[in-house]
Protein backbone atom coordinates (compact mmCIF):
# COMPACT_ATOMS: atom_id res chain seq x y z
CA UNK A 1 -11.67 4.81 20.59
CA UNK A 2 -12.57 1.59 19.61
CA UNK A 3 -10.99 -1.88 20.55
CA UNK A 4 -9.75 -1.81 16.98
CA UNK A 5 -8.16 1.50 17.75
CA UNK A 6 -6.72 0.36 21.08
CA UNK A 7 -4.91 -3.14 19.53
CA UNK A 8 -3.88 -1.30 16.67
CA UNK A 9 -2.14 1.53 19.11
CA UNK A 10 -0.86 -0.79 21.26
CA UNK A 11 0.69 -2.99 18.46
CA UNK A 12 2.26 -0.38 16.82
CA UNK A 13 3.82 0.89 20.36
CA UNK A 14 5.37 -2.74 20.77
CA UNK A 15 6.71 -2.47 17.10
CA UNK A 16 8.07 1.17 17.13
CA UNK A 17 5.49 1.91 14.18
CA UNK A 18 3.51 4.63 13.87
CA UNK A 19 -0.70 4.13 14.27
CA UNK A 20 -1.10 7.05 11.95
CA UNK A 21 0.69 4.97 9.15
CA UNK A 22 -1.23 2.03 9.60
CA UNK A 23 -4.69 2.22 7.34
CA UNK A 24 -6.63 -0.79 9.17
CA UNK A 25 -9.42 -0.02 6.67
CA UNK A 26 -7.24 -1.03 3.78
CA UNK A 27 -5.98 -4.22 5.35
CA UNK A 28 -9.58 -5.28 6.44
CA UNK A 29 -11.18 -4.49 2.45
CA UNK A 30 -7.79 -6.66 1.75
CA UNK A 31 -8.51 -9.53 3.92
CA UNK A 32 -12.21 -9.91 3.25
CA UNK A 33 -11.91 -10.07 -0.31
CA UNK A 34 -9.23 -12.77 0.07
CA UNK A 35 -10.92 -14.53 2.36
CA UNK A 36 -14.55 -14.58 0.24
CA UNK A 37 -13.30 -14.50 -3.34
CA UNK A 38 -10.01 -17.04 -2.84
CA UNK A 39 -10.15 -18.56 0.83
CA UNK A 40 -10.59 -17.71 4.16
CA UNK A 41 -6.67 -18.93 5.30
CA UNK A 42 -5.37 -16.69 2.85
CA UNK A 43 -6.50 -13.36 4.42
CA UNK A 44 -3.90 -13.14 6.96
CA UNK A 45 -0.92 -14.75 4.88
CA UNK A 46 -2.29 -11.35 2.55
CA UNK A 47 -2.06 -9.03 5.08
CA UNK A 48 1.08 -10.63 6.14
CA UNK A 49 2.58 -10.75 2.07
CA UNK A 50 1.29 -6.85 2.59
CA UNK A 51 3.06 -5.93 5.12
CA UNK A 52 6.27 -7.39 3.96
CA UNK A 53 5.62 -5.61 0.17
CA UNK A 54 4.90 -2.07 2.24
CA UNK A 55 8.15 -3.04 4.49
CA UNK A 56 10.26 -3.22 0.97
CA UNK A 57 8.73 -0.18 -0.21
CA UNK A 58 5.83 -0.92 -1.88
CA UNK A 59 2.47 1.92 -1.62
CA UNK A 60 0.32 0.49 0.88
CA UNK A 61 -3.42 1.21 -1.40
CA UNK A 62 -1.82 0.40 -4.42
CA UNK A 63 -0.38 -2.97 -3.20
CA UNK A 64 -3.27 -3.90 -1.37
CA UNK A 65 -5.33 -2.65 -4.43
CA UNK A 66 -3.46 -5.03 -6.91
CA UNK A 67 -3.42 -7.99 -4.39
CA UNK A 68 -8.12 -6.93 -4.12
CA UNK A 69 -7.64 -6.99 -8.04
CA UNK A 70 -5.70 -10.50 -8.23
CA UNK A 71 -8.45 -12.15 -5.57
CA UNK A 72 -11.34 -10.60 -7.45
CA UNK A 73 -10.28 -12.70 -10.61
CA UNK A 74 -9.26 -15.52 -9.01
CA UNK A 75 -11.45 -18.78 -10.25
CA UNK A 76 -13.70 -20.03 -7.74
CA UNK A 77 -13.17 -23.56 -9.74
CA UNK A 78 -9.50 -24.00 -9.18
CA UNK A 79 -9.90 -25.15 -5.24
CA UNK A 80 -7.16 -22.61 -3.90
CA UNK A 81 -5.01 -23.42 -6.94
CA UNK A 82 -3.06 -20.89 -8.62
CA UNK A 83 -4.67 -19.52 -12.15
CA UNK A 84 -3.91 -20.28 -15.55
CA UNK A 85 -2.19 -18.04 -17.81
């Protein structure tokens, strides 16, 4: 096991949640491309927005896909402002 594998065990075990639910590469894709493409801050407020989404219901890839999606488009430009529509 790793020391990825231990905290994410151990986490779980203090939150009743089940490790083999939890898809740490999915969160981590998630996270980097927040953090490079929109800024770094934002990567754990993503996981956290995430989490919350899954929590409600949501399909963990295809949340975390959309949210990959919406950083990879957002403009470098704007200085952490929301697009334009």
């Amino acid at each position: 096991m790793t020391v990825m594998d231990d905290w994410v065990t151990a986490a779980c075990a203090e939150l009743g949640l089940d490790p083999g639910e939890v898809s740490v590469p999915v969160v981590l894709d998630l996270a980097r491309d927040v953090a490079h493409q929109v800024l770094r801050p934002g990567a754990p407020v993503t996981a956290y927005l995430l989490g919350v989404a899954v929590g409600r219901g949501a399909d963990p890839a295809a949340a975390a896909a959309r949210l990959s999606e919406l950083a990879g488009t957002w403009p470098v430009e704007l200085g952490g402002t929301a697009p334009a529509e």
